[in-house]
Every structure is written in C-alpha cells, then in structure tokens.
N, C-alpha and C. Protein backbone atom coordinates (compact mmCIF):
# COMPACT_ATOMS: atom_id res chain seq x y z
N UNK A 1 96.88 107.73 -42.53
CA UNK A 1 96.91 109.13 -42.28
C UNK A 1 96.87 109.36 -40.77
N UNK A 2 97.97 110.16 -40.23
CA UNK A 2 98.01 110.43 -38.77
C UNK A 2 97.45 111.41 -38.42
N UNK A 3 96.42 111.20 -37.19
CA UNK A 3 95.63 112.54 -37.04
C UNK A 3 96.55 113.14 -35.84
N UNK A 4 95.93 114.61 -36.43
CA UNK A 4 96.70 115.43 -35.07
C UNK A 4 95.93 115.75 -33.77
N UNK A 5 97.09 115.71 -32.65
CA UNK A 5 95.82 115.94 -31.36
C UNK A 5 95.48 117.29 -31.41
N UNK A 6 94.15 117.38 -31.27
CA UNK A 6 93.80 118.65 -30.49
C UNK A 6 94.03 119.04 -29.30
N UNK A 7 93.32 120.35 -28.86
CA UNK A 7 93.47 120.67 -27.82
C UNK A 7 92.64 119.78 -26.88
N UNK A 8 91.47 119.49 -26.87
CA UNK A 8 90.98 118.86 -26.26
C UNK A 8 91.33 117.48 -25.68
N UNK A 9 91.96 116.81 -27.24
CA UNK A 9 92.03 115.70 -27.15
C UNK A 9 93.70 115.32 -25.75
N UNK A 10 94.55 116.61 -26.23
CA UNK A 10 95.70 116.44 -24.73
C UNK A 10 95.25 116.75 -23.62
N UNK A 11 93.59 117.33 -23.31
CA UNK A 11 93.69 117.85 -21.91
C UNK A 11 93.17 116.23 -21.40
N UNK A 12 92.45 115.51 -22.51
CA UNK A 12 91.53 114.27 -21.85
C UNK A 12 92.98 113.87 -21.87
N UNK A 13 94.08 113.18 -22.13
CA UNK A 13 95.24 112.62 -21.73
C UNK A 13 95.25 113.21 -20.67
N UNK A 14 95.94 114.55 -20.39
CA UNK A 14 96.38 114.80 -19.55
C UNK A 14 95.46 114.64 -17.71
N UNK A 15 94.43 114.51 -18.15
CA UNK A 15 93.19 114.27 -17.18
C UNK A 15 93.32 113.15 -17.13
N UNK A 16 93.70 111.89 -18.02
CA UNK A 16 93.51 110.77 -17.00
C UNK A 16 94.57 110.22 -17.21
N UNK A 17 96.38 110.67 -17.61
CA UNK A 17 97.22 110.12 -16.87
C UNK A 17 96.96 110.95 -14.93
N UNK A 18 96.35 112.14 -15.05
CA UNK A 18 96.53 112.43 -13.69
C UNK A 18 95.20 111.80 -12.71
N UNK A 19 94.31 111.26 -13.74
CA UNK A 19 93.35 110.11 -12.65
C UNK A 19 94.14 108.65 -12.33
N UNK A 20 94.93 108.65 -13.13
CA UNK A 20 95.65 107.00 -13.13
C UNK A 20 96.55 107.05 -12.43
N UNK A 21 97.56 108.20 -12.24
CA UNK A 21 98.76 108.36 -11.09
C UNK A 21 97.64 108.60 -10.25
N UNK A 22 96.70 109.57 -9.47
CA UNK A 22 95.79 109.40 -8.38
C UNK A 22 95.91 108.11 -7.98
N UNK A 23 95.30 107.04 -8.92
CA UNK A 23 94.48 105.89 -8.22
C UNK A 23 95.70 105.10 -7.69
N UNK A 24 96.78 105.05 -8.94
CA UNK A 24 98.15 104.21 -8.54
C UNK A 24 98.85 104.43 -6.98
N UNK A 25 98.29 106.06 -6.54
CA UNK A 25 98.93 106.45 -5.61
C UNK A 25 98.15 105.85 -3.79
N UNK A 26 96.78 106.19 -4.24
CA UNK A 26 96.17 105.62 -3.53
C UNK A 26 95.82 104.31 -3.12
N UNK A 27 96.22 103.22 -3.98
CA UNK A 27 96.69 102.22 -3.65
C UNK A 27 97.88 101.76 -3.60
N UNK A 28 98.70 102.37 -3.36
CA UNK A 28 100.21 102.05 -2.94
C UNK A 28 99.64 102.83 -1.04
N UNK A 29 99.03 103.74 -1.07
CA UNK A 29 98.86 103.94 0.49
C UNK A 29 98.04 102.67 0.98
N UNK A 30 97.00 102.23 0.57
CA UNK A 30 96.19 101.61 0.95
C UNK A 30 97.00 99.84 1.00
N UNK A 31 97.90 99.70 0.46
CA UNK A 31 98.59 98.44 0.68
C UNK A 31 99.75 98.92 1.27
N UNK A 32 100.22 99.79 1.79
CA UNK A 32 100.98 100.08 2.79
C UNK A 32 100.73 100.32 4.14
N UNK A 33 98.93 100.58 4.32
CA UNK A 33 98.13 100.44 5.60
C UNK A 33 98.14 98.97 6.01
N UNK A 34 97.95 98.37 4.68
CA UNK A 34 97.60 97.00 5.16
C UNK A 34 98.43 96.69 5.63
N UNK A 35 99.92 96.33 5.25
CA UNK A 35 100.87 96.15 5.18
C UNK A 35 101.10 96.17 6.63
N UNK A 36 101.50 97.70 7.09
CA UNK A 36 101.56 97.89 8.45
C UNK A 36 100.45 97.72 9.16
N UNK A 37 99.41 97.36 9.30
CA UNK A 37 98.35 96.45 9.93
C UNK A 37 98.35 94.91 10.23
N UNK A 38 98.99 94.35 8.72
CA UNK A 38 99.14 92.90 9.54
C UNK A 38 100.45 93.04 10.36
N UNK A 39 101.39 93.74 10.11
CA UNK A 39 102.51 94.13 11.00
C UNK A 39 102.38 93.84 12.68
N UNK A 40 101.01 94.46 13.29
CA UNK A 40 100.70 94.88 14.15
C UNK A 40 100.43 93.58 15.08
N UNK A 41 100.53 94.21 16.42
CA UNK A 41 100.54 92.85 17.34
C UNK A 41 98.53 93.24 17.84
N UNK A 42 98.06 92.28 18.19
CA UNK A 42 96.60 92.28 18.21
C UNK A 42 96.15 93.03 19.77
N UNK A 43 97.26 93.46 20.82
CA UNK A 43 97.08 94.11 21.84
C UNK A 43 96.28 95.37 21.26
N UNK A 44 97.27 96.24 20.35
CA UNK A 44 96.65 97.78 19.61
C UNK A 44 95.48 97.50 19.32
N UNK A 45 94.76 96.53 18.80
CA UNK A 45 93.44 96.80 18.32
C UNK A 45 92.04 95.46 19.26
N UNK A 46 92.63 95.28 20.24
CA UNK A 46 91.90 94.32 20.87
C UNK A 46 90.36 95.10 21.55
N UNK A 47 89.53 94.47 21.75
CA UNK A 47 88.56 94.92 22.25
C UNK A 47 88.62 95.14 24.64
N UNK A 48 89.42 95.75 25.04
CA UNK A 48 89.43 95.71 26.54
C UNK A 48 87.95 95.26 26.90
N UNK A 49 88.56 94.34 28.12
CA UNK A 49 87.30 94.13 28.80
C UNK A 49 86.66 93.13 28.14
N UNK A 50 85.98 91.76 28.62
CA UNK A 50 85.40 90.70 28.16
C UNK A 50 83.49 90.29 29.29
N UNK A 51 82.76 90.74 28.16
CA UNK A 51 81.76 90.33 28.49
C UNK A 51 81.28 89.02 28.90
N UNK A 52 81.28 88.63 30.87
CA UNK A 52 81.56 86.81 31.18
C UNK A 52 80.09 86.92 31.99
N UNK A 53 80.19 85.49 32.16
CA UNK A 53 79.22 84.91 33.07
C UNK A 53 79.95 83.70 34.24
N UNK A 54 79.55 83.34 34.90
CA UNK A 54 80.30 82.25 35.71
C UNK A 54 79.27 81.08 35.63
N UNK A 55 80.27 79.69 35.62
CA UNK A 55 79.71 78.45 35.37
C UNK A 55 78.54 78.00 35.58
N UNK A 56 77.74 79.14 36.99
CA UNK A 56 77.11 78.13 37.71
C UNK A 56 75.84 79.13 37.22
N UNK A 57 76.03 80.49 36.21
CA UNK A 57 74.95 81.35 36.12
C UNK A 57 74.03 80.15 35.35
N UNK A 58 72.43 80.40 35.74
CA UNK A 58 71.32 79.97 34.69
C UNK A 58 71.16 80.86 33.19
N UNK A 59 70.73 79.82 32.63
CA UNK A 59 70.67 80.26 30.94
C UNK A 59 69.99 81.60 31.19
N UNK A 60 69.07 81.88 31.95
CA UNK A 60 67.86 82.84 31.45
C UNK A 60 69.25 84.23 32.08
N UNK A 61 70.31 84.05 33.26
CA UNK A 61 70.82 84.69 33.38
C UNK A 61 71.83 84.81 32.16
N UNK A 62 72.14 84.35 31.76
CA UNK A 62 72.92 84.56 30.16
C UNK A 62 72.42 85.15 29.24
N UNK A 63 70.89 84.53 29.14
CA UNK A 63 70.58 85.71 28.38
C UNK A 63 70.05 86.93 28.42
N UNK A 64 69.97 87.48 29.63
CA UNK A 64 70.00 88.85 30.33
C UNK A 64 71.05 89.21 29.86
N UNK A 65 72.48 88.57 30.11
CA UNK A 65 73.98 89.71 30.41
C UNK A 65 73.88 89.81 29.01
N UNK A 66 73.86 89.03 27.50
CA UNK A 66 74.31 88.79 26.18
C UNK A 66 73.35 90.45 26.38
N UNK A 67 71.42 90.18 26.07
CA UNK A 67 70.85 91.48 26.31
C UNK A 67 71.25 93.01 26.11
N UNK A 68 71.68 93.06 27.40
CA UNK A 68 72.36 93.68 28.37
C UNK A 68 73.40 94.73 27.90
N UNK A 69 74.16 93.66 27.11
CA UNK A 69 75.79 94.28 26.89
C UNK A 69 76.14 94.00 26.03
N UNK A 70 74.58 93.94 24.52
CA UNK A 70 74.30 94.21 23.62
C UNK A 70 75.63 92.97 22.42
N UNK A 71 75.81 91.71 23.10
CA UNK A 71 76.96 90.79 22.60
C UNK A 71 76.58 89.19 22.22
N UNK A 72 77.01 88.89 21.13
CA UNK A 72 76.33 88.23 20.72
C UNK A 72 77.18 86.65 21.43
N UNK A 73 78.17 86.95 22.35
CA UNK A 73 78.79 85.80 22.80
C UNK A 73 79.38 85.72 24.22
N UNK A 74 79.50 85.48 25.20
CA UNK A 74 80.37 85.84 25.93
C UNK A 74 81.53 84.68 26.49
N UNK A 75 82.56 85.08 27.57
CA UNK A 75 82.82 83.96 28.01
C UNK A 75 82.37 83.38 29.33
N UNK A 76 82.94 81.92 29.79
CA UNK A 76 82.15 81.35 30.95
C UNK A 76 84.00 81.72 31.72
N UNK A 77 83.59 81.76 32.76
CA UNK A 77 84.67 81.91 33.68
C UNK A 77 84.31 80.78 34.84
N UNK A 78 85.34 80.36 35.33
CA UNK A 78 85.13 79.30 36.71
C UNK A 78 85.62 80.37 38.05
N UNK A 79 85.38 79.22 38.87
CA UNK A 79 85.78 80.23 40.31
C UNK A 79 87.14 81.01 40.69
N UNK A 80 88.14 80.64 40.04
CA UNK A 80 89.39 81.31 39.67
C UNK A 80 89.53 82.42 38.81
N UNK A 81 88.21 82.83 38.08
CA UNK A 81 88.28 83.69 37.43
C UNK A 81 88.90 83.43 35.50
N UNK A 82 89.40 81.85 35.06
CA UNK A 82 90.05 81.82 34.21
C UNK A 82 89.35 81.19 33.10
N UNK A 83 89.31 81.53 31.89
CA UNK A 83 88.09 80.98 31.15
C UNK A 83 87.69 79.83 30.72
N UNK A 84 86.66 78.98 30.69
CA UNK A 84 86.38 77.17 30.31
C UNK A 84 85.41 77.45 29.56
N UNK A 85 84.81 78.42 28.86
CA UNK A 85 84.36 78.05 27.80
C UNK A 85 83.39 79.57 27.25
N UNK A 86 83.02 79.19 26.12
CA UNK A 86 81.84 80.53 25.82
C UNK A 86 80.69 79.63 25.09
N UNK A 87 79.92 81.21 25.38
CA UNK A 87 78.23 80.44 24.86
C UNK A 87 78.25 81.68 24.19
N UNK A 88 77.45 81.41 22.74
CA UNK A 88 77.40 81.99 21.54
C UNK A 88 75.36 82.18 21.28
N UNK A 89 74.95 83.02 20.82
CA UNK A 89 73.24 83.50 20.93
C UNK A 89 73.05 81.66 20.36
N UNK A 90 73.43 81.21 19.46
CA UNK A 90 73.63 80.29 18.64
C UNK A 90 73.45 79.22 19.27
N UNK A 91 74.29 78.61 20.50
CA UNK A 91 74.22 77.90 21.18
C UNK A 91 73.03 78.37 22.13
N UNK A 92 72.83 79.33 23.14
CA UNK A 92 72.10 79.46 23.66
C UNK A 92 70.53 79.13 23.42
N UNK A 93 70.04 79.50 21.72
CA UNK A 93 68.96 79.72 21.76
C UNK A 93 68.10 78.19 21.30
N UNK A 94 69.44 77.19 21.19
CA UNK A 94 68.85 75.64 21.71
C UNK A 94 68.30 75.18 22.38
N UNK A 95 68.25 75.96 23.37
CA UNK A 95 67.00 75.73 24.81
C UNK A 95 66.14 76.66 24.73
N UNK A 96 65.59 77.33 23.53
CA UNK A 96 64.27 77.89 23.52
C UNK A 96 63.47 77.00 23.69
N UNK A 97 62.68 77.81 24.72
CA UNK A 97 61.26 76.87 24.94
C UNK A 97 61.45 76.02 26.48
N UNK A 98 62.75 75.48 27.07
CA UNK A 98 63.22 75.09 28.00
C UNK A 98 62.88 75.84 29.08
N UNK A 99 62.85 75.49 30.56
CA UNK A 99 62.65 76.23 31.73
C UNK A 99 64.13 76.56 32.03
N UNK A 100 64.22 77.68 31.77
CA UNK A 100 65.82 78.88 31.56
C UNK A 100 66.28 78.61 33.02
N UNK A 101 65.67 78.82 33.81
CA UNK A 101 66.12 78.50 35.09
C UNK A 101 66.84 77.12 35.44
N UNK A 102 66.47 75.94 35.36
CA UNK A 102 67.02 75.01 35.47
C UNK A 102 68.45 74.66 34.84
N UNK A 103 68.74 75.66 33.77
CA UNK A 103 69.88 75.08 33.12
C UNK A 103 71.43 75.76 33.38
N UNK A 104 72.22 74.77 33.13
CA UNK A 104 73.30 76.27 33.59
C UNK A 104 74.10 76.60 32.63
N UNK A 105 75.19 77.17 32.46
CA UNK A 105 76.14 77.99 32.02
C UNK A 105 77.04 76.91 31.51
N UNK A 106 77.41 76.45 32.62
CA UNK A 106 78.36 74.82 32.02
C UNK A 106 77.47 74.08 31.46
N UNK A 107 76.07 73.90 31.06
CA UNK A 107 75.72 73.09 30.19
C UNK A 107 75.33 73.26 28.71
N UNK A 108 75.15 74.62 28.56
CA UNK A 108 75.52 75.46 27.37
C UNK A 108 76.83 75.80 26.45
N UNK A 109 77.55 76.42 27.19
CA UNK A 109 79.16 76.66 26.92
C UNK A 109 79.68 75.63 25.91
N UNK A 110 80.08 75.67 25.40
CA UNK A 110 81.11 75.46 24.39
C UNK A 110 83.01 75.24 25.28
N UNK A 111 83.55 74.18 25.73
CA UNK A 111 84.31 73.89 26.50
C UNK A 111 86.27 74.15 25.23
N UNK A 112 85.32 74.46 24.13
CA UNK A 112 86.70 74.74 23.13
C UNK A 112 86.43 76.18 23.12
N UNK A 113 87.69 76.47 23.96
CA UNK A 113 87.22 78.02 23.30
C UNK A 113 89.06 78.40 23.08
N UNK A 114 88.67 79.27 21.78
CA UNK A 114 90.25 79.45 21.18
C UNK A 114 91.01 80.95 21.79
N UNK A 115 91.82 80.49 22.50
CA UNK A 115 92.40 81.66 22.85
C UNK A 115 94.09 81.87 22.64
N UNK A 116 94.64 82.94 22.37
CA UNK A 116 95.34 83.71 22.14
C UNK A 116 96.07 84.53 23.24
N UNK A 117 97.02 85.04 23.11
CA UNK A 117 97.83 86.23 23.73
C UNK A 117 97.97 87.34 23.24
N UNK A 118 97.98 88.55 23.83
CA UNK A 118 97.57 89.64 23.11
C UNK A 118 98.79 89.99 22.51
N UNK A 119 99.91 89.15 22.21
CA UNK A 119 100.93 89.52 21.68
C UNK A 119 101.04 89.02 20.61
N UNK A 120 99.86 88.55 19.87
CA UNK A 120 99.77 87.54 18.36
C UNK A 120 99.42 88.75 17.49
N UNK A 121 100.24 88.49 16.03
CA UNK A 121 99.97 89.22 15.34
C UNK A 121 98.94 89.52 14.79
N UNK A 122 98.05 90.62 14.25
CA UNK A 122 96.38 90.78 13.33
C UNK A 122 96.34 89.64 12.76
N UNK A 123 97.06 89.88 11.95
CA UNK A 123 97.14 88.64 10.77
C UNK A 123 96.59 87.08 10.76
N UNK A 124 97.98 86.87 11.97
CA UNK A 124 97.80 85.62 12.32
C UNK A 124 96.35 85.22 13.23
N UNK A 125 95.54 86.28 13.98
CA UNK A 125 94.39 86.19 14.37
C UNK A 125 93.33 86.14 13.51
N UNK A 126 93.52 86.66 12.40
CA UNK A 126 92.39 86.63 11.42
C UNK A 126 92.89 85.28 10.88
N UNK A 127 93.76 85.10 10.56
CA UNK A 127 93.89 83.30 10.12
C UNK A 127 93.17 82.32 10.81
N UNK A 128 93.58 82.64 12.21
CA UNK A 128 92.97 81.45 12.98
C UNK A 128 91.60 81.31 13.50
N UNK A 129 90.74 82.68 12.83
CA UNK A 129 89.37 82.61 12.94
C UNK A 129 88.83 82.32 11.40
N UNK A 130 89.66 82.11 10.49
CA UNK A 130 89.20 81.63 9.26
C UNK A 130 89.15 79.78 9.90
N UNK A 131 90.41 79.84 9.98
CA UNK A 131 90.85 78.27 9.96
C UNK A 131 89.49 77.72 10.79
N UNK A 132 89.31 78.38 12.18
CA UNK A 132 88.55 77.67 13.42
C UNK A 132 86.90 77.54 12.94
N UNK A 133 87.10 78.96 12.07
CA UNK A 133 85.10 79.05 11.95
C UNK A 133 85.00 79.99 13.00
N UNK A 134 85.29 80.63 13.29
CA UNK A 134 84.82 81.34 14.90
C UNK A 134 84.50 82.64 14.47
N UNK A 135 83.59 83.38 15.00
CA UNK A 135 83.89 84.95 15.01
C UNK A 135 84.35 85.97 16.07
N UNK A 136 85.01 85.12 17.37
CA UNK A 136 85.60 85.91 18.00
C UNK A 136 86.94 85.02 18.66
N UNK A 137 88.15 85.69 18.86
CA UNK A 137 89.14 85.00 19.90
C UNK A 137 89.34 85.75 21.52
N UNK A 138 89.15 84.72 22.14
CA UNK A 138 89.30 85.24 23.85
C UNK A 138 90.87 85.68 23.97
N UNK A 139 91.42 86.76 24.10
CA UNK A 139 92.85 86.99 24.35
C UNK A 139 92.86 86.70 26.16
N UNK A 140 93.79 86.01 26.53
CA UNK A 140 94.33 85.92 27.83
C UNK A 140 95.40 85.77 28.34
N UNK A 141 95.74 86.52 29.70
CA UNK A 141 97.21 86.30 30.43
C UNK A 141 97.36 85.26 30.95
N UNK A 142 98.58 84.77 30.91
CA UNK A 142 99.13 83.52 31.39
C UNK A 142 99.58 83.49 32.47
N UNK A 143 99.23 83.44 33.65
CA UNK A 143 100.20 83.64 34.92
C UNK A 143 100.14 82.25 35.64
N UNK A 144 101.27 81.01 35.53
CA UNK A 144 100.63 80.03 35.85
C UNK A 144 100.18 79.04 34.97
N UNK A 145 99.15 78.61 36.27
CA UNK A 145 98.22 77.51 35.19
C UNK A 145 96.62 78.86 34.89
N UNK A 146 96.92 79.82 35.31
CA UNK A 146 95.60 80.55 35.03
C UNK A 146 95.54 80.84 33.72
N UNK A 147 94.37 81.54 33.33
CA UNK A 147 94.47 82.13 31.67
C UNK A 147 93.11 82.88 31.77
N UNK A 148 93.11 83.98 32.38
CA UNK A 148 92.48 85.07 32.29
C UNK A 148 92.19 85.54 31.41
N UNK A 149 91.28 85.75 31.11
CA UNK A 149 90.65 86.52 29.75
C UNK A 149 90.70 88.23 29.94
N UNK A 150 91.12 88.87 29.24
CA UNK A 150 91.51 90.30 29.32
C UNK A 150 91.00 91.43 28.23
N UNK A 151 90.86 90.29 26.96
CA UNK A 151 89.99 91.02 26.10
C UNK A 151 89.34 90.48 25.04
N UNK A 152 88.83 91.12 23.73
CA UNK A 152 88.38 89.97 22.81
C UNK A 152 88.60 90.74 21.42
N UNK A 153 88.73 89.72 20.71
CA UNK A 153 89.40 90.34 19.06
C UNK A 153 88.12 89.56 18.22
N UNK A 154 86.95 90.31 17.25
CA UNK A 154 86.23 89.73 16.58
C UNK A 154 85.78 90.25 15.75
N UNK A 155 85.46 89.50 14.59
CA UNK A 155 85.54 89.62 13.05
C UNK A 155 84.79 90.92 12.55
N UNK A 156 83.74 91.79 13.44
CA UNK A 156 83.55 93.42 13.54
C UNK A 156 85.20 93.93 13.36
N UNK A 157 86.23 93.33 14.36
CA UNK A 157 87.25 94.23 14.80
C UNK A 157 88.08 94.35 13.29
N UNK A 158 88.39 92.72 12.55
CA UNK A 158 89.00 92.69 11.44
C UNK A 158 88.56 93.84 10.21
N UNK A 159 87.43 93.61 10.37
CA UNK A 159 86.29 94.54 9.43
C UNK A 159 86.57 96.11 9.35
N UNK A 160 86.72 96.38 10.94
CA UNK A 160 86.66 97.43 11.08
C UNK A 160 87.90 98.34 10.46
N UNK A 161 89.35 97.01 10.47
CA UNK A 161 90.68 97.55 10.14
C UNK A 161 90.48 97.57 8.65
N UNK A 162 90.16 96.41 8.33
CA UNK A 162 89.69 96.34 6.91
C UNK A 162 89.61 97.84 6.10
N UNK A 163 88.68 98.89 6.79
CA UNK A 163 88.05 99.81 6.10
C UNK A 163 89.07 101.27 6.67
N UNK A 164 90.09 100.58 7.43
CA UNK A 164 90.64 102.03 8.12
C UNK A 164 90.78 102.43 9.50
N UNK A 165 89.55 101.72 9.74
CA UNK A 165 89.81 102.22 11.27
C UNK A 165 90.38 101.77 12.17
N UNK A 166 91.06 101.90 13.26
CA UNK A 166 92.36 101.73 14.22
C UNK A 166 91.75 101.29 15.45
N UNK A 167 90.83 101.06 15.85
CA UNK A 167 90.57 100.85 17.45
C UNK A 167 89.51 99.82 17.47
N UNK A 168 89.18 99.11 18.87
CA UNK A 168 87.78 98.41 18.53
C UNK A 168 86.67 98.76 18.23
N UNK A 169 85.59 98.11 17.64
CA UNK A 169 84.71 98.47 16.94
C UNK A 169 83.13 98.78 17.75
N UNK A 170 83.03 97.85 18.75
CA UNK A 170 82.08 97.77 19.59
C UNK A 170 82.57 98.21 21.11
N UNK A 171 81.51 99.27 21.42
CA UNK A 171 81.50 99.48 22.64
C UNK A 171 80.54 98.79 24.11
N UNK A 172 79.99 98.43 23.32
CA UNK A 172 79.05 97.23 24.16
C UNK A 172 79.94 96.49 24.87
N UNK A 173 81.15 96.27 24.09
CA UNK A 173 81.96 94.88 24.05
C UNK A 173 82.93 95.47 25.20
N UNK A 174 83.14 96.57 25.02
CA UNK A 174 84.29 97.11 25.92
C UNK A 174 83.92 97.05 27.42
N UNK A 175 82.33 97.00 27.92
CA UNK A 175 81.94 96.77 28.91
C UNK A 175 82.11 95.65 30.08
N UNK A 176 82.77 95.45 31.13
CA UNK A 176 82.82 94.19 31.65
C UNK A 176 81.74 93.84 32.79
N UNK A 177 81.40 92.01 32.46
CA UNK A 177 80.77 92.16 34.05
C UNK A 177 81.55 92.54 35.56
N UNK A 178 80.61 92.90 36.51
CA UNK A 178 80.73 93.05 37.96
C UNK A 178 81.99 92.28 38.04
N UNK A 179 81.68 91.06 37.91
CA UNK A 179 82.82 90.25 38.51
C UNK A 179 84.25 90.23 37.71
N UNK A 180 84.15 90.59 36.78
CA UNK A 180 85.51 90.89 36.34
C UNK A 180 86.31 92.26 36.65
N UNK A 181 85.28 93.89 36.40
CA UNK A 181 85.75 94.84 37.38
C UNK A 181 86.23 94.96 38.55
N UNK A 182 85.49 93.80 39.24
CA UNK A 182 85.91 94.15 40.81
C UNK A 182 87.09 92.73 41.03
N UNK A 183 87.36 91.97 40.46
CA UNK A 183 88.15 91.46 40.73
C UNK A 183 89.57 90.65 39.59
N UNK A 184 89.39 91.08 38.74
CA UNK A 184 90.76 90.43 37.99
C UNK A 184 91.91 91.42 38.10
N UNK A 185 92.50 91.05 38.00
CA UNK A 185 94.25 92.13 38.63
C UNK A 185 94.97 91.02 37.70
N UNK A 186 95.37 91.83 36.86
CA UNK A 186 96.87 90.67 35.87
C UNK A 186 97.65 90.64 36.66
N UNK A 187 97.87 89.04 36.28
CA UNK A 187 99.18 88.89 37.24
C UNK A 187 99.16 88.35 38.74
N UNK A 188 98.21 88.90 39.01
CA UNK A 188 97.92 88.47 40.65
C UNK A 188 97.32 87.39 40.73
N UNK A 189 97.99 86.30 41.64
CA UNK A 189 97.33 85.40 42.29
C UNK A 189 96.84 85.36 43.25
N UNK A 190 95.92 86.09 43.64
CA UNK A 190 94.75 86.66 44.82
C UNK A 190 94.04 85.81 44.76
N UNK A 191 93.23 85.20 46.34
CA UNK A 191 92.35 84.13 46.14
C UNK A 191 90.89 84.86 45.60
N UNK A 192 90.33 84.06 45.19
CA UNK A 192 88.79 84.51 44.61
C UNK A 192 88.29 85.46 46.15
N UNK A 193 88.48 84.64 47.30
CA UNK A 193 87.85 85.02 48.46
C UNK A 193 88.11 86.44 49.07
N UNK A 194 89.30 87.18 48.62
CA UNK A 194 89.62 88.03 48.81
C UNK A 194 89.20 89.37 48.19
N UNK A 195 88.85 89.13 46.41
CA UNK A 195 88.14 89.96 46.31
C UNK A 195 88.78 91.48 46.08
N UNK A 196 90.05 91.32 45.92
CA UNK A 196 90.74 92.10 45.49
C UNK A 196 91.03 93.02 46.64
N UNK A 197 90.16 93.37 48.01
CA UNK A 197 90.08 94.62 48.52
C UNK A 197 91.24 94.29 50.07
C-alpha cells in the first residue's frame, strides 16, 4: 500500500534537497579556494621580514630577540648578511642551566636550514615542510653566491590558508631585527661596511 505525501512530509523534502544543494554548493566553493590557493606562488602569502641574530650573538642574546619578537625560531645570518643557519626554542633550550653568555649563535644553530624562493608554489612549500619535519621555510634572494633571507613561510601561515585567510598570520613575525632594517637592499651587493647609507 502506497502512502501519500503530505503536506508536511514535501516541505521536509523540499527543506533538505535545499540543505543538500546548500552544502554541495559550499563545497564546490571551498575546493575551488583550495584549488586556487595551491595555485598560488608563496610570495602572496609569505610572512615579510625575518626575525635574525648574527653568528657571533650569545645564547642569552637569542633568547632575548626569540622573547622579544614573540618567535619561536629565528635565523642566524653571517657578516654578509646571508643565512647559515637557525636556532629553534627547541634547540636553544639545551643549554638550560649553561652560562648563556659564553655560548654563541654558531654553536646552537642548526647549519641545515631549508630554504626556498619566494617564487615556489603554497603547495609545494607545505610538501616540503611535511617531507623535512620543519615548521618554518626561510624564503631567500639569490643574487650571486648570496641568499638573503627576505621572509618566512610557517605552518601558522599554512593553517591560516587552511581556514580562509589570505595574508600572514603572525605579526610578531613580520618584525625585523636592527640589522636587517638598516641594512639588506635586494639585490645589492653593498659591503657590510657601508651600511647601506
């Protein structure tokens, strides 16, 4: 025996073919964000500005700038300004208990550090921080044998696209030290001594 619909019973159809086209619709946007997100070259969503220290800073000065500029990593820069390595809270906090002063920057650091061009795709950056283990990549310009560090892409930033949002995630991060404000110029091969001015 075939029952007949009621009234009720077509408005609940009609209520959730129109919740089911909703949801169908909203995920056809939401994989079309993605879509055009891994699209994207990692310049659009990079973090400007790289929170550094130089080789010869002491630990206890490292862990002032990390502090400071509220980051849980930064990079080491040499006297050229070009990056040899980063120290991570992780690494750093191996010499708890150590006289902070005595130690330096190059003996902390991490001498692998994975870097990129800001012309690599999202995608392929989030790959290569799966593959590496890392939670951040140093983006840098190539001018030369230099490799300036210019900004930083990290797994906040993936996160952040993840959920929608378009820009970097941390502003801490966007902050640079002294010595990188007052003196990196892309592109320029200016001696350290000069100082930009």
């Amino acid at each position: 025996m075939a029952r007949q619909d009621t009234g009720q019973q077509a408005s609940y159809r009609g209520k959730l073919a129109f919740f089911i086209a909703y949801w169908l619709m909203a995920a056809a946007l939401l994989l079309a964000q993605e879509i055009k997100t891994m699209e994207r070259i990692i310049r659009d969503f990079m973090q400007r500005g790289v929170v550094t220290c130089g080789v010869g800073a002491t630990a206890a000065e490292v862990a002032r700038i990390m502090l400071d500029n509220d980051v849980s990593a930064l990079v080491v820069i040499d006297e050229r300004l070009d990056a040899c390595g980063i120290i991570s809270k992780t690494d750093l906090i191996e010499f708890y208990g150590k006289d902070l002063s005595l130690i330096a920057a190059e003996d902390i650091m991490s001498p692998k550090i994975l870097t990129v061009s800001p012309d690599i795709l999202v995608h392929e950056a989030v790959q290569l921080m799966l593959e590496h283990r890392v939670h951040q990549l140093v983006i840098v310009t190539q001018a030369g044998a230099h490799r300036r560090p210019v900004a930083i892409f990290t797994t906040g930033d993936a996160v952040a696209l993840m959920a929608g949002e378009t820009g970097p995630r941390s502003e801490a991060q966007i902050r640079c030290s002294t010595c990188l404000r007052k003196l990196i110029s892309i592109g320029s091969d200016e001696k350290v001594g000069d100082k930009g001015q």
